[in-house]
Protein backbone atom coordinates (compact mmCIF):
# COMPACT_ATOMS: atom_id res chain seq x y z
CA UNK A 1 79.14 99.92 113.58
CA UNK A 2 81.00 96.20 113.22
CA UNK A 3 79.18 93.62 111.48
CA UNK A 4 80.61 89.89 110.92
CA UNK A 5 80.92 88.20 108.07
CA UNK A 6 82.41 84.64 108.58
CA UNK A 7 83.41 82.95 105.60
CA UNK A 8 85.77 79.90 106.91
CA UNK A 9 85.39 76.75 104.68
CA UNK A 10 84.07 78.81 101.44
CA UNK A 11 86.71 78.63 98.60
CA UNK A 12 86.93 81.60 96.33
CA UNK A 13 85.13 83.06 94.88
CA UNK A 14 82.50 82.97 97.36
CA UNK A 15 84.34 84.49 100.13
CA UNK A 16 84.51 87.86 97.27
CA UNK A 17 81.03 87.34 96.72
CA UNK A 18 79.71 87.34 99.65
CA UNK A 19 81.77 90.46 101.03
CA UNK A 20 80.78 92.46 98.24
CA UNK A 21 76.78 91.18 99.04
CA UNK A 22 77.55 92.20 102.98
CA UNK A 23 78.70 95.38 102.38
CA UNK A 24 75.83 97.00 100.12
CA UNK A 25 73.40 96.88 103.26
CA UNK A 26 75.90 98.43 105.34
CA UNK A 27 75.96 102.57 106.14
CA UNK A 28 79.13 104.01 105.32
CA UNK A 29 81.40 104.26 107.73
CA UNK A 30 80.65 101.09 109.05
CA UNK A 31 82.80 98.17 109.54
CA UNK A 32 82.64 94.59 107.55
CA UNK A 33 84.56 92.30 109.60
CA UNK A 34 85.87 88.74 107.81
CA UNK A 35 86.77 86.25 108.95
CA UNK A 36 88.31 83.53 105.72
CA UNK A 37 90.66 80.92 105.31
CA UNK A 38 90.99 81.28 101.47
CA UNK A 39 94.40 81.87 100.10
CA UNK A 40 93.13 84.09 97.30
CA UNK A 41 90.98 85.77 99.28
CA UNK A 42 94.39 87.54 100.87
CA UNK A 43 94.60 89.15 97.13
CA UNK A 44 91.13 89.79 95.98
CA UNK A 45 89.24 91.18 98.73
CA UNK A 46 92.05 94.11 99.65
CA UNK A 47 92.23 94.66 95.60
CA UNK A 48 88.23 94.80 95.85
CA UNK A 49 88.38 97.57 98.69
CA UNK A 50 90.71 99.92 96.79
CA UNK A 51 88.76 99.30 93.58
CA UNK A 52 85.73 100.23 95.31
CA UNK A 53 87.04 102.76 97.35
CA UNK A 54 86.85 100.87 100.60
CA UNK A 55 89.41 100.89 103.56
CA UNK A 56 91.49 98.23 104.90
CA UNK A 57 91.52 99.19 108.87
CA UNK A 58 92.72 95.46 110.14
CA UNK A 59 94.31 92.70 108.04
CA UNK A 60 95.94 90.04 110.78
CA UNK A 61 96.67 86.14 109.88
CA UNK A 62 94.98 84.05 112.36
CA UNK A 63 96.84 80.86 111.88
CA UNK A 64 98.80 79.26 108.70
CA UNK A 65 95.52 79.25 107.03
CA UNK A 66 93.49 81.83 108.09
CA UNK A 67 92.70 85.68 107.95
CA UNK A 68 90.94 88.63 109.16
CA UNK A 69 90.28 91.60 107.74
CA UNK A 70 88.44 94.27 108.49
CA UNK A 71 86.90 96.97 105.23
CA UNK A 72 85.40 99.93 106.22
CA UNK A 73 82.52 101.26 103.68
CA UNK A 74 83.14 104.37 101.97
């Protein structure tokens, strides 16, 4: 299952923060979609995923400023 998480406007941390909040109520398997314009974000939340043990399924730029990205629970 696909859940959203839209994030666009939140600098970082918060955009971190709030994915790693998301995805503890989530089963695994399922999907944590977000949706962030934070540069740093583009670093820490794929670093999180490994760390964590997470996948990376979609990562796609929107626009100059902002991303997509797709972690699938472990």
């Amino acid at each position: 299952m696909k859940h959203k998480l839209e994030v666009l406007g939140m600098v970082c941390p918060f955009p971190l923060i709030e994915a790693k909040e998301a995805i503890q109520s989530l089963n695994s398997g399922d999907e944590l979609v977000i949706d962030f314009d934070c540069t740093q974000a583009t670093e820490s939340i794929p670093r999180w995923a490994a760390e964590e043990g997470h996948t990376i399924t979609e990562y796609e730029q929107i626009d100059d400023a902002s991303w997509t990205i797709t972690v699938k629970k472990k």
